[in-house]
C-alpha atoms as a PDB file:
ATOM      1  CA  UNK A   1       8.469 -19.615  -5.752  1.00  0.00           C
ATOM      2  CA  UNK A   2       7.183 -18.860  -2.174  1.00  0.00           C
ATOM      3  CA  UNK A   3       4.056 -17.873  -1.542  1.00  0.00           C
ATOM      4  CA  UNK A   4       2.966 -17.143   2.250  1.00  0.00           C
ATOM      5  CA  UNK A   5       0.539 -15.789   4.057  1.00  0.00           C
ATOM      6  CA  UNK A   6       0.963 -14.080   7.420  1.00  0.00           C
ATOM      7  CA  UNK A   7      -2.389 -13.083   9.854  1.00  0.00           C
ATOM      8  CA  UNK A   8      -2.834 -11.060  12.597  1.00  0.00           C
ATOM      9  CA  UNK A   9      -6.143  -9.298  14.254  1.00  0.00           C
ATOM     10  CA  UNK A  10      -5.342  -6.103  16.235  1.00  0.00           C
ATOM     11  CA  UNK A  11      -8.061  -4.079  18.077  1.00  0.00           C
ATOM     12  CA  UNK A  12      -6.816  -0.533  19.093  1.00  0.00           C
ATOM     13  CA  UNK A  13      -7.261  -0.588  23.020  1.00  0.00           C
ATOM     14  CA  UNK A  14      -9.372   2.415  22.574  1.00  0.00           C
ATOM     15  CA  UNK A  15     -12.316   0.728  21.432  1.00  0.00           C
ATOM     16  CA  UNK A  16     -15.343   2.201  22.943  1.00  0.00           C
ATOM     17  CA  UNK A  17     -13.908   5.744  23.576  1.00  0.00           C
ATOM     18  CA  UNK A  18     -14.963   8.824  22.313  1.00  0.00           C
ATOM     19  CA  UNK A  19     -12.049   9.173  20.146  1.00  0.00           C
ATOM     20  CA  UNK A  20     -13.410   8.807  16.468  1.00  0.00           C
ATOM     21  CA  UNK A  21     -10.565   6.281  15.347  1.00  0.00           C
ATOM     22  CA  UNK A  22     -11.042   4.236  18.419  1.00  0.00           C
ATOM     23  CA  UNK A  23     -12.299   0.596  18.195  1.00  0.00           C
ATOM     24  CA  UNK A  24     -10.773   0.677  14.646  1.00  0.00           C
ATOM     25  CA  UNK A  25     -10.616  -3.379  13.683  1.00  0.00           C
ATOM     26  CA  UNK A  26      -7.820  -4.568  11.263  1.00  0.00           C
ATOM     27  CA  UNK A  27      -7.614  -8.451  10.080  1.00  0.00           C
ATOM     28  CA  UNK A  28      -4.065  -8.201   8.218  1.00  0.00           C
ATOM     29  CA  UNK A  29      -3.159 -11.092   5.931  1.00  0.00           C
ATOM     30  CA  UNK A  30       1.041 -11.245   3.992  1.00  0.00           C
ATOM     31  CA  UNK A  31       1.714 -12.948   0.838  1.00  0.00           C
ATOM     32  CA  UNK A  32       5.248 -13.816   0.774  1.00  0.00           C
ATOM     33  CA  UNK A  33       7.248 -16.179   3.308  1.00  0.00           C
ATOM     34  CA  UNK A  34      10.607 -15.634   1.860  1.00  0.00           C
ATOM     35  CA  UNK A  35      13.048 -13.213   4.280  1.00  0.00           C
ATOM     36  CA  UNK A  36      10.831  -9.927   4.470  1.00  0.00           C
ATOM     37  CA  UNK A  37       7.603 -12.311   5.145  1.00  0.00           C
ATOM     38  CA  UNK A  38       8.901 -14.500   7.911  1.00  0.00           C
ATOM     39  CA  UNK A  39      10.206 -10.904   9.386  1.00  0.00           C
ATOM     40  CA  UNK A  40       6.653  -9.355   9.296  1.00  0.00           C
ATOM     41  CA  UNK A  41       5.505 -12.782  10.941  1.00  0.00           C
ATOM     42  CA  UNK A  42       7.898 -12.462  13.690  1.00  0.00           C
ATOM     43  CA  UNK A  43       6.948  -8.462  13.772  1.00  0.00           C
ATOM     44  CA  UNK A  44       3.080  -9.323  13.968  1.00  0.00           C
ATOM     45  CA  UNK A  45       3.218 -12.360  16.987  1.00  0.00           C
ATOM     46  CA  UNK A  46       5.919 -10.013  18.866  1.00  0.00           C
ATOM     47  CA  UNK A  47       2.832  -7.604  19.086  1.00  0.00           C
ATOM     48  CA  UNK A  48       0.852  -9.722  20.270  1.00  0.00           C
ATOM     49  CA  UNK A  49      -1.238 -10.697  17.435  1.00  0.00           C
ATOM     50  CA  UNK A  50      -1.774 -14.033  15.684  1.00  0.00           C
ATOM     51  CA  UNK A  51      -0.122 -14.861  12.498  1.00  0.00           C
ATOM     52  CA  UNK A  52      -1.064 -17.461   9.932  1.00  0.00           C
ATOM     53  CA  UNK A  53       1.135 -18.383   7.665  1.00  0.00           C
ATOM     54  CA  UNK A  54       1.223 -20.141   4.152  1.00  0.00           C
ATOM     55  CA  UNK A  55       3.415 -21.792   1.530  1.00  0.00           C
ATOM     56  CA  UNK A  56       2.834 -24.226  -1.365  1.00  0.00           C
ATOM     57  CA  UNK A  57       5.473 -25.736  -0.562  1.00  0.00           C
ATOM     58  CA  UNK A  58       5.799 -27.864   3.167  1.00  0.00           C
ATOM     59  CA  UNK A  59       9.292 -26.635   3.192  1.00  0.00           C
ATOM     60  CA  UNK A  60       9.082 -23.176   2.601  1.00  0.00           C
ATOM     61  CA  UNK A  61       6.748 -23.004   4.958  1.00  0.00           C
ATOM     62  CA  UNK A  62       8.905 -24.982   7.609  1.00  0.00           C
ATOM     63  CA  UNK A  63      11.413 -22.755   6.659  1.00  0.00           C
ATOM     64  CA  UNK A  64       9.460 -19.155   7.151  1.00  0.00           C
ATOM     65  CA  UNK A  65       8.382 -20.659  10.528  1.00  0.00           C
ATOM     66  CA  UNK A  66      11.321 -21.204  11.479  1.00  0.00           C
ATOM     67  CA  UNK A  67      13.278 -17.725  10.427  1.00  0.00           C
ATOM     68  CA  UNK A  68      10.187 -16.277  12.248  1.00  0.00           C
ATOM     69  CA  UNK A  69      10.837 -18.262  15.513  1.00  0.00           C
ATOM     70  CA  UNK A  70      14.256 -17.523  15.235  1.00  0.00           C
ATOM     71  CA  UNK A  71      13.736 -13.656  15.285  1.00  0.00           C
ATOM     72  CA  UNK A  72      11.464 -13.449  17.956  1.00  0.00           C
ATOM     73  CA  UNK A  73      14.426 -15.340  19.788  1.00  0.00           C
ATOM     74  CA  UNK A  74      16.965 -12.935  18.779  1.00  0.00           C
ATOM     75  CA  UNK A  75      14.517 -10.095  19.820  1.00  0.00           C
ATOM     76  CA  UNK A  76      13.894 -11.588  23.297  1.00  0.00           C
ATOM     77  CA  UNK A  77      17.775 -11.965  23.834  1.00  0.00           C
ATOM     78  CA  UNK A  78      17.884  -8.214  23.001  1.00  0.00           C
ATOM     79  CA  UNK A  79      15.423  -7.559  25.160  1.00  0.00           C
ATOM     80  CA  UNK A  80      12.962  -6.011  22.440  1.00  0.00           C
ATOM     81  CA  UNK A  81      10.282  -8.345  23.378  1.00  0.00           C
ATOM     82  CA  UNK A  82       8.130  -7.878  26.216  1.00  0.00           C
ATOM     83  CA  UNK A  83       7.464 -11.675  26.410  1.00  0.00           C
ATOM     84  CA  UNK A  84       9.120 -14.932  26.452  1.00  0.00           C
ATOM     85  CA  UNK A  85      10.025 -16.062  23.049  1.00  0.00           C
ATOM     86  CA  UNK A  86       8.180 -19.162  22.835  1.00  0.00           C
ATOM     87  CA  UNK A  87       4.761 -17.744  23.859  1.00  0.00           C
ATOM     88  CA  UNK A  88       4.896 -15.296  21.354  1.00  0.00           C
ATOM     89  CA  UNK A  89       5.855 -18.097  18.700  1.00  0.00           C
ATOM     90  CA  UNK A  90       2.695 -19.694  19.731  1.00  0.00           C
ATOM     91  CA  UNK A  91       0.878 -17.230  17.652  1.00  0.00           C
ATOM     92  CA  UNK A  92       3.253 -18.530  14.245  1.00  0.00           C
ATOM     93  CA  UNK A  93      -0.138 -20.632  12.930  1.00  0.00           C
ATOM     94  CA  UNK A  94       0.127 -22.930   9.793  1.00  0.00           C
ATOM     95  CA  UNK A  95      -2.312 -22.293   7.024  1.00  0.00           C
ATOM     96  CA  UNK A  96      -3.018 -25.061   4.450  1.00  0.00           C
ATOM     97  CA  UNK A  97      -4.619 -22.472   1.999  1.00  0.00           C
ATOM     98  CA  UNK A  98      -4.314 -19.748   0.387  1.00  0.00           C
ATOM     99  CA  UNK A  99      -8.246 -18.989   0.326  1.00  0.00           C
ATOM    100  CA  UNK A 100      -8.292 -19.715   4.205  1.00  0.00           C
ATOM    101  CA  UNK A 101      -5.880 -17.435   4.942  1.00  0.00           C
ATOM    102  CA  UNK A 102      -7.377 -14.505   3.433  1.00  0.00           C
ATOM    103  CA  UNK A 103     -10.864 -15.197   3.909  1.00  0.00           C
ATOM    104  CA  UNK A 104     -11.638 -12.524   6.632  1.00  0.00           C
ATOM    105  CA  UNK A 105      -9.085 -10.811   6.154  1.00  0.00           C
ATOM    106  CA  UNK A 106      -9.455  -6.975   6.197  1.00  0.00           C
ATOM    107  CA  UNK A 107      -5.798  -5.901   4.804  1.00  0.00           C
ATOM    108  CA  UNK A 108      -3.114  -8.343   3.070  1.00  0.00           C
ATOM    109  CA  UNK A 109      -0.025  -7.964   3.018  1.00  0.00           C
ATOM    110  CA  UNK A 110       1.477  -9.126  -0.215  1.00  0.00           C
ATOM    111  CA  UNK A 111       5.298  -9.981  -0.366  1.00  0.00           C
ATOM    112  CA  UNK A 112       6.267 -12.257  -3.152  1.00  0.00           C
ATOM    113  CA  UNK A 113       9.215 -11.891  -5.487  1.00  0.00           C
ATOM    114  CA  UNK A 114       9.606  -8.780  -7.644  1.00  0.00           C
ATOM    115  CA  UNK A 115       7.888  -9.608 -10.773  1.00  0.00           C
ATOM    116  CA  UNK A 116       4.642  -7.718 -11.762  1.00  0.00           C
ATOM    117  CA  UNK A 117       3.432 -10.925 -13.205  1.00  0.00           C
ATOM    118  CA  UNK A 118       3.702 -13.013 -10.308  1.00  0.00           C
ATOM    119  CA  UNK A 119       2.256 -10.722  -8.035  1.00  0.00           C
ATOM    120  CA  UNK A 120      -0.995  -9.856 -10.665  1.00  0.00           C
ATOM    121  CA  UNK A 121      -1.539 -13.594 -10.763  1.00  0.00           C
ATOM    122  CA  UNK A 122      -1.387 -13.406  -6.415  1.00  0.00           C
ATOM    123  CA  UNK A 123      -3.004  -9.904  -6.372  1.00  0.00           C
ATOM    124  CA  UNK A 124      -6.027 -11.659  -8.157  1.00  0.00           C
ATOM    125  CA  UNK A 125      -6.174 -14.937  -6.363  1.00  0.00           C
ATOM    126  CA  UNK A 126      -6.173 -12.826  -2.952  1.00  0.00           C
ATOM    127  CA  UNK A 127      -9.278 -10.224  -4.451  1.00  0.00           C
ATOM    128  CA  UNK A 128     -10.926 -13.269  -5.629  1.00  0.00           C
ATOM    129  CA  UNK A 129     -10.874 -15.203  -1.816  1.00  0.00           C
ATOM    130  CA  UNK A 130     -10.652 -12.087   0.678  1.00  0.00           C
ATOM    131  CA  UNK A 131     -13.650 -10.206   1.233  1.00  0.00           C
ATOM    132  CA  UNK A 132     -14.381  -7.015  -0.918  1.00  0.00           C
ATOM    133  CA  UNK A 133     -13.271  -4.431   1.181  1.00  0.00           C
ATOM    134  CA  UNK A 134      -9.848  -5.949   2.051  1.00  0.00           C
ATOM    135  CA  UNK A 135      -6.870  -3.474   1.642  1.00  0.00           C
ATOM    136  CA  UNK A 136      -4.213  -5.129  -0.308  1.00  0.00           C
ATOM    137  CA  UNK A 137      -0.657  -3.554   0.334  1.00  0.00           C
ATOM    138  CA  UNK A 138       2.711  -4.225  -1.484  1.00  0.00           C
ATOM    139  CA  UNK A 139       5.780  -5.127  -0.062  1.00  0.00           C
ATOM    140  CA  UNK A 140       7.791  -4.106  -3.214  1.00  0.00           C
ATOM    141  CA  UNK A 141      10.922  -2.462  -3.288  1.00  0.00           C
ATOM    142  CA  UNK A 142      10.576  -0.572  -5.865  1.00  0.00           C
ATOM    143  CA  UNK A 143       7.719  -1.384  -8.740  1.00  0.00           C
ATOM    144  CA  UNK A 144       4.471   0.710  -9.147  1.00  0.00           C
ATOM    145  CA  UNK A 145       1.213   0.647  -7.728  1.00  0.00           C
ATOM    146  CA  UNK A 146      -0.358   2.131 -11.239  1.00  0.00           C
ATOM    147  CA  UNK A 147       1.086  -1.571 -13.013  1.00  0.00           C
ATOM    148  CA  UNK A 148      -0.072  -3.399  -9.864  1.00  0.00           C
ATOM    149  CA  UNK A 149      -3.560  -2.457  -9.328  1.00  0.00           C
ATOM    150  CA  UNK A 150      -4.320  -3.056 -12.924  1.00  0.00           C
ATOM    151  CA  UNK A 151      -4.823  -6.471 -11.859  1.00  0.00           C
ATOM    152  CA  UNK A 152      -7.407  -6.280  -9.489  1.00  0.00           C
ATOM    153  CA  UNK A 153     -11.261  -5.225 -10.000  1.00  0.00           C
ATOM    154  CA  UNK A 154     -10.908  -2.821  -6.827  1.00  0.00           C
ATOM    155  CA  UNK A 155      -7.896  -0.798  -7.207  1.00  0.00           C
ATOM    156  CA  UNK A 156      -9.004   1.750  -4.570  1.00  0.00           C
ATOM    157  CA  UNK A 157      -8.417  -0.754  -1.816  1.00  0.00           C
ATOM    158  CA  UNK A 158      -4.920  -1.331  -3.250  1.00  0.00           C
ATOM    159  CA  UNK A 159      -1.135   0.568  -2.444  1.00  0.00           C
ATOM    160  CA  UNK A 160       2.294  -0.172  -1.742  1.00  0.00           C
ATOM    161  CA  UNK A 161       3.439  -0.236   1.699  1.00  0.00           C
ATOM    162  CA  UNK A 162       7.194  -0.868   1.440  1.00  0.00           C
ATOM    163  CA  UNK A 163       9.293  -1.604   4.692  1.00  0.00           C
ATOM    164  CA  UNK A 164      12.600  -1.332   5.475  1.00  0.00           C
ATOM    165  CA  UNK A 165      14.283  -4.831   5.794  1.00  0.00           C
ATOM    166  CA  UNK A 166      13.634  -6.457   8.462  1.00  0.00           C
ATOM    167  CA  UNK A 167      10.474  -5.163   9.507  1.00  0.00           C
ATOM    168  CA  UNK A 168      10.618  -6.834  12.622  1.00  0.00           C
ATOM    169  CA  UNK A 169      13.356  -4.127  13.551  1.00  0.00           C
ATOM    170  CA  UNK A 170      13.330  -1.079  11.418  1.00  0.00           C
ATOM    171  CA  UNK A 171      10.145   0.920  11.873  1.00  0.00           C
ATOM    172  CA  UNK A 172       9.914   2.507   8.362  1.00  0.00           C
ATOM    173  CA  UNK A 173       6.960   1.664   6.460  1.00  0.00           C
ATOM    174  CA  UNK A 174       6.746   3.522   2.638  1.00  0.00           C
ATOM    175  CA  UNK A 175       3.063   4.149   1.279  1.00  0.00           C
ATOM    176  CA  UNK A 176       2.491   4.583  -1.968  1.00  0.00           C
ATOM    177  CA  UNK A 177      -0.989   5.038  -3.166  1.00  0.00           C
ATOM    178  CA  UNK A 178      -1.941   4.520  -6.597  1.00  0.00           C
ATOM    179  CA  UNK A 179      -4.108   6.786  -8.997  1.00  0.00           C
ATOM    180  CA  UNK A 180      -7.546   4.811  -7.681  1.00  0.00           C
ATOM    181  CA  UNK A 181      -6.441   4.153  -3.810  1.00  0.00           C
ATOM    182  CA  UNK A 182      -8.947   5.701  -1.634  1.00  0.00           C
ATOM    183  CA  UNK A 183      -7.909   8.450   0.743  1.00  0.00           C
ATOM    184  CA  UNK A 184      -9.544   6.767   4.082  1.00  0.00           C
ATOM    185  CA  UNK A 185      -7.707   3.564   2.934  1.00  0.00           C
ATOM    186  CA  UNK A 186      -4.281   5.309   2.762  1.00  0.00           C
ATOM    187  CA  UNK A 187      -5.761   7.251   6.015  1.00  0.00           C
ATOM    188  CA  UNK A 188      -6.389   3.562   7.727  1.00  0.00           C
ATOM    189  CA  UNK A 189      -3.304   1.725   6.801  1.00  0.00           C
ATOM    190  CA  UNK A 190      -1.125   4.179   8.131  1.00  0.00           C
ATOM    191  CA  UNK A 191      -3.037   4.528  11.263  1.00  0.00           C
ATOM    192  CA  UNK A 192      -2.614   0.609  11.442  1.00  0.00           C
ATOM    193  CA  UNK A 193       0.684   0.711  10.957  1.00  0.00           C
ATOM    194  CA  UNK A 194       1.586   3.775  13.417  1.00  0.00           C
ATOM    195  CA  UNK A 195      -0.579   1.502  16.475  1.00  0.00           C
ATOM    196  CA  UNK A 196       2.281  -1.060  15.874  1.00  0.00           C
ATOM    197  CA  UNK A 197       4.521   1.593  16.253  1.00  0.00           C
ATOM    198  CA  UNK A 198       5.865   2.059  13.223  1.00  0.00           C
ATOM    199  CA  UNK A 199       6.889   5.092  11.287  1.00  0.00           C
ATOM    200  CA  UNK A 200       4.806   5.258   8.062  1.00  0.00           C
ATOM    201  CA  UNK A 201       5.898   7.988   5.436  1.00  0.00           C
ATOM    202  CA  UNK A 202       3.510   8.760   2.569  1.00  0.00           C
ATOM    203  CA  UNK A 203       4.681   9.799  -1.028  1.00  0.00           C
ATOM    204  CA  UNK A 204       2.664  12.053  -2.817  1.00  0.00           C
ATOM    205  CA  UNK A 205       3.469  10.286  -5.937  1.00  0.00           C
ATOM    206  CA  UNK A 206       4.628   6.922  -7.418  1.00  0.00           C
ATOM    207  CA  UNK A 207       8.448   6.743  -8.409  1.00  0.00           C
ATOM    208  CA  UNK A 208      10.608   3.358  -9.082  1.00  0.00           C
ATOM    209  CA  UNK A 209      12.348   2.542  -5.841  1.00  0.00           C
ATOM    210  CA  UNK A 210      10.164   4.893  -3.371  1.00  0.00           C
ATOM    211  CA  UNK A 211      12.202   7.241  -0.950  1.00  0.00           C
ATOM    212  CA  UNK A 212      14.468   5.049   1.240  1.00  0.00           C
ATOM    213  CA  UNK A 213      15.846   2.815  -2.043  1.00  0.00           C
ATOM    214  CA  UNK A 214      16.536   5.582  -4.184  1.00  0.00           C
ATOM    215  CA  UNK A 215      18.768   7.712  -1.475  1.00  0.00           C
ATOM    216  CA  UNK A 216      20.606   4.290  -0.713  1.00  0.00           C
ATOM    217  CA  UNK A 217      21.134   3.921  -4.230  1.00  0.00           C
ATOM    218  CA  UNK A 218      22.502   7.222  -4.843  1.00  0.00           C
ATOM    219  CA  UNK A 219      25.076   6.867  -2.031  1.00  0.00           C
ATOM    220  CA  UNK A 220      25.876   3.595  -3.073  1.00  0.00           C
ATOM    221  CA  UNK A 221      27.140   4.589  -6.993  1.00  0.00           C
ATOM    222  CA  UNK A 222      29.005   6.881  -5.431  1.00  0.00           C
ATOM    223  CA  UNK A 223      30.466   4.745  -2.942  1.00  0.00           C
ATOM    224  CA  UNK A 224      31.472   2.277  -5.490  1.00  0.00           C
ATOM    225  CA  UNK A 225      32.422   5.054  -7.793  1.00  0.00           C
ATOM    226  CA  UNK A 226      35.068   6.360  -4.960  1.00  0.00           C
ATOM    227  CA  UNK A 227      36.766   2.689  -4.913  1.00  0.00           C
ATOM    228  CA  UNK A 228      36.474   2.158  -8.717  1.00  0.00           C
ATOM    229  CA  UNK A 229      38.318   5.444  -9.111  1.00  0.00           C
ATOM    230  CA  UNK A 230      40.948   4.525  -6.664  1.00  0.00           C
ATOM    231  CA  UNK A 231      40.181   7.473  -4.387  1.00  0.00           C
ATOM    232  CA  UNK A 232      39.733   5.108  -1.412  1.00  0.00           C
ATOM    233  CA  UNK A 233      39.536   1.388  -0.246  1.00  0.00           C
ATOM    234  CA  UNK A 234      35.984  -0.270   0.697  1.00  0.00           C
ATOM    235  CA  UNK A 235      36.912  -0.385   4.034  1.00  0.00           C
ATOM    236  CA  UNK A 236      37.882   3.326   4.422  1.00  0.00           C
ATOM    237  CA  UNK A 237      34.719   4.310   2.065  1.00  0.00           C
ATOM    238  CA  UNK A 238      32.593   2.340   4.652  1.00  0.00           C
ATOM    239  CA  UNK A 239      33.835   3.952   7.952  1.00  0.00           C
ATOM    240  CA  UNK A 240      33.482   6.944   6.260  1.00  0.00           C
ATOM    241  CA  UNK A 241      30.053   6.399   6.143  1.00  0.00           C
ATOM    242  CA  UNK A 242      29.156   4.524   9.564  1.00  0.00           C
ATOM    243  CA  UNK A 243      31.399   7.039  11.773  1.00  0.00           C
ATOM    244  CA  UNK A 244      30.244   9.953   9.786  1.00  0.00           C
ATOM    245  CA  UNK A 245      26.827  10.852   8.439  1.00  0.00           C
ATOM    246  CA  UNK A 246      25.332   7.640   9.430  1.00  0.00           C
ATOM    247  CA  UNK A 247      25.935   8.732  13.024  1.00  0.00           C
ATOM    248  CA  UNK A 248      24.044  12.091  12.026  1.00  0.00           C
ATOM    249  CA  UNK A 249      21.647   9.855  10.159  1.00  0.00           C
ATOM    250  CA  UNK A 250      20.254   7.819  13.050  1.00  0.00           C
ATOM    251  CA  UNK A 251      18.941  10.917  14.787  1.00  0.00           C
ATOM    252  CA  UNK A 252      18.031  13.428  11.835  1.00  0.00           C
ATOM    253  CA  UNK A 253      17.256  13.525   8.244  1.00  0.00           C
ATOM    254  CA  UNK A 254      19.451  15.112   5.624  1.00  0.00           C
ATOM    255  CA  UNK A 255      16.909  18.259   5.326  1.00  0.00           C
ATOM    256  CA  UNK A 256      16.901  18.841   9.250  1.00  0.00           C
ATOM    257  CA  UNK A 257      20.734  17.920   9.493  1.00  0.00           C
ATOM    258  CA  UNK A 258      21.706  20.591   6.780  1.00  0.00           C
ATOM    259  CA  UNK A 259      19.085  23.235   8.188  1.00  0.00           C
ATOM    260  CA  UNK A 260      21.163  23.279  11.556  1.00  0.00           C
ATOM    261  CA  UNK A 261      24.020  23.203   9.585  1.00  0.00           C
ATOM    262  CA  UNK A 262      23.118  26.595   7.646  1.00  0.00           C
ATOM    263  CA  UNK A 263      24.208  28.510  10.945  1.00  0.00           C
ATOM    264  CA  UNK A 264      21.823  31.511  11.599  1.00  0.00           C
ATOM    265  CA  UNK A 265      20.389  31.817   7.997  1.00  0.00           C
ATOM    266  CA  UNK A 266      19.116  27.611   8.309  1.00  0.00           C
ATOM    267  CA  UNK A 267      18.749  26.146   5.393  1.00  0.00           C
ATOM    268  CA  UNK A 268      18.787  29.041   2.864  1.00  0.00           C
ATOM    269  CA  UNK A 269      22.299  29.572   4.487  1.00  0.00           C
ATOM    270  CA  UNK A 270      23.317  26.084   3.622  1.00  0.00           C
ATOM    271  CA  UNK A 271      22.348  26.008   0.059  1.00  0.00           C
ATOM    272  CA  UNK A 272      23.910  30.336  -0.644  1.00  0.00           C
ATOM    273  CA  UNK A 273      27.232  29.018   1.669  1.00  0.00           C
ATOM    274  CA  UNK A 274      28.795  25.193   1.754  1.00  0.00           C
ATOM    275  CA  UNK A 275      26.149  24.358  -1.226  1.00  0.00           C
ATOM    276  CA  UNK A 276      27.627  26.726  -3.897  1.00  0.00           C
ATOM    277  CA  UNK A 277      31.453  26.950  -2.658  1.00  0.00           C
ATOM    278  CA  UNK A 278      31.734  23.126  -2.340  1.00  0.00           C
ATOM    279  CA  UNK A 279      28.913  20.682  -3.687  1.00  0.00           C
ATOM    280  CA  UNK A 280      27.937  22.823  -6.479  1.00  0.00           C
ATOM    281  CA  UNK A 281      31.760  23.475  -7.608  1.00  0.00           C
ATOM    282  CA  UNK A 282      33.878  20.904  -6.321  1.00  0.00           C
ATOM    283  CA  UNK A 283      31.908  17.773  -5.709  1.00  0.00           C
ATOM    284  CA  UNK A 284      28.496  17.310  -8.075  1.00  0.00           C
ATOM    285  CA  UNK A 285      30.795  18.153 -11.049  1.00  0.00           C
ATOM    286  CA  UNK A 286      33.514  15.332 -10.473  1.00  0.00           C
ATOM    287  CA  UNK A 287      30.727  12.413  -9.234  1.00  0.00           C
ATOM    288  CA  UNK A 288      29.526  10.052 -11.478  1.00  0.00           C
ATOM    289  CA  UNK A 289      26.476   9.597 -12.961  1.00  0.00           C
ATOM    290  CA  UNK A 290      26.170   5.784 -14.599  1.00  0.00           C
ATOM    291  CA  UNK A 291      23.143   4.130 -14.309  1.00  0.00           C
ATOM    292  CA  UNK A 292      24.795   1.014 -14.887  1.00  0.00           C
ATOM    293  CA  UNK A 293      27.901  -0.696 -12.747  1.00  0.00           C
ATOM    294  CA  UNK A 294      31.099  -1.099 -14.269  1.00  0.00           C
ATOM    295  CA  UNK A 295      32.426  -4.309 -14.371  1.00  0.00           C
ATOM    296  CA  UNK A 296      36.173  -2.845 -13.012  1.00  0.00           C
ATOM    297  CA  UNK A 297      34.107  -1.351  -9.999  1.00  0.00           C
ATOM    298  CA  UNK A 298      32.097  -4.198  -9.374  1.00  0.00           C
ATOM    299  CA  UNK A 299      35.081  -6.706  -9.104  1.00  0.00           C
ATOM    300  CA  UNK A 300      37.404  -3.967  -7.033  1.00  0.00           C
ATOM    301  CA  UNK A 301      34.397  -3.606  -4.594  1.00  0.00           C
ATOM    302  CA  UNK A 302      34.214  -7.657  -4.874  1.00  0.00           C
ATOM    303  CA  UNK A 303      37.445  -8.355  -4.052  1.00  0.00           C
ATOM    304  CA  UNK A 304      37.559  -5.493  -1.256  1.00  0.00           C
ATOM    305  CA  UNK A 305      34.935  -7.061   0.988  1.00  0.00           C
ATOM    306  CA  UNK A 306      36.856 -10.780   0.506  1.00  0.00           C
ATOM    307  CA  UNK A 307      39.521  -8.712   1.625  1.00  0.00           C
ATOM    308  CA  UNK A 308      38.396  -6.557   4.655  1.00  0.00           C
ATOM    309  CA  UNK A 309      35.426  -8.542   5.933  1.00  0.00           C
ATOM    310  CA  UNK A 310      35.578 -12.199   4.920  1.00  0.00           C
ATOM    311  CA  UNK A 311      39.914 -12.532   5.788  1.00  0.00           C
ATOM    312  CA  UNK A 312      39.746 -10.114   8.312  1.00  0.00           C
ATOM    313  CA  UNK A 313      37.046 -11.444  10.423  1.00  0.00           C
END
């Protein structure tokens, strides 16, 4: 099971100003050097900020450096990195311990595998070795911060903060504070993360799967439902989707995208118009509603991505 620890120490250029968050000092620490973890290491050294990283096993590690390096290379050939590659893989540093990884740490940033045992058995190695007012912030895709933080001693310096995968590209960032997390801690980590430049969102309460998962599971069912029914292959379900809404997508959100859609009466005209006279009648009624796959739509969605991605390309 990996377990890895990424480092890096940022001080907002403001320091010294008369701006009351300026000079705000962050010591971040990862758990987890598995895909999400080596793409928060390569995130973390392409902003210029050092990144230790840790695995009990020497391959693991080898391995997390090395998806890490290769980002940063595919960033630079993109020309999303203000650097050259292999100075900003200079800040990728080794760690041969857990404890020294996270022992000045000021916010970790935990990203093992999805169990809630494994990660209370990390959560309380990490509370035991960091120093007491070190944040400690979930990677998790989708399990609570009120079973998390039952684990630790100080569960008001503990949330989720969820990104998108890979972080080293996709700026979303989902914080979930638990029932104990402290308001300026919630109010610090998203500051953090917004001086990186990403775009934090904060729910206002915990629910399995957080924002992002839950609408990409919803369209999901139903795009497997539309190929299990025979209404359409993967292929055509998929560029439905990418030459469609997802071009809408990439600039708006569904809320803004239907308010401009609602004409002169916004979004109250959306929901008395298109809403009643075809989601309402026509579509919600006929969609499914499973909460588990069926094994006829798994294997036609199977066998339609052998067909239209693996032969065709």
């Amino acid at each position: 099971m990996n377990c890895g620890i990424l480092r890096a120490l940022i001080w907002e250029s403001k320091r010294g100003s008369d701006d009351q968050d300026a000079g705000w000092l962050a010591l971040p620490a990862g758990v987890g050097v598995g895909t999400v973890g080596a793409s928060w290491a390569a995130f973390f050294a392409s902003q210029g900020l050092p990144v230790s990283v840790y695995d009990r096993t020497p391959a693991a590690l080898e391995k997390g450096l090395a998806d890490a390096r290769a980002a940063l290379a595919r960033l630079e050939a993109a020309g999303l990195l203000a650097e050259d590659a292999d100075h900003a893989a200079t800040r990728l540093r080794a760690a041969d311990s857990l404890e020294a990884a996270v022992a000045e740490a000021d916010f970790v940033q935990e990203t093992v595998y999805e169990d809630y045992g494994l990660k209370a058995e990390v959560w309380r190695s990490i509370e035991r070795h960091a120093p007491p007012e070190a944040v400690i912030a979930s990677s998790t895709s989708g399990l609570l911060i009120s079973q998390l933080a039952e684990a630790l001693k100080r569960p008001e310096r503990a949330l989720v903060a969820h990104p998108f995968n890979p972080p080293h590209l996709i700026n979303l960032v989902e914080l979930v504070p638990g029932p104990c997390t402290d308001t300026g801690v919630l109010e610090s980590v998203k500051q953090f993360y917004k001086m990186l430049g990403k775009a934090p969102v904060v729910l206002l309460k915990e629910v399995g799967g957080h924002i992002a998962n839950r609408l990409q599971a919803a369209v999901w069912r139903e795009a497997i439902s539309l190929v299990h029914r025979g209404v359409a292959t993967v292929e055509d379900v998929d560029t439905a989707l990418h030459e469609g809404p997802g071009v809408r997508w990439a600039l708006l959100g569904q809320h803004a995208i239907f308010d401009l859609g609602g004409g002169e009466a916004a979004y109250r005209g959306l929901f008395e118009g298109i809403g009643k006279s075809c989601f309402e009648q026509l579509v919600w009624p006929s969609m499914d509603t499973w909460s588990a796959v069926p094994d006829e739509g798994k294997e036609a969605c199977i066998a339609g991505i052998e067909q239209w991605y693996r032969q065709a390309g």
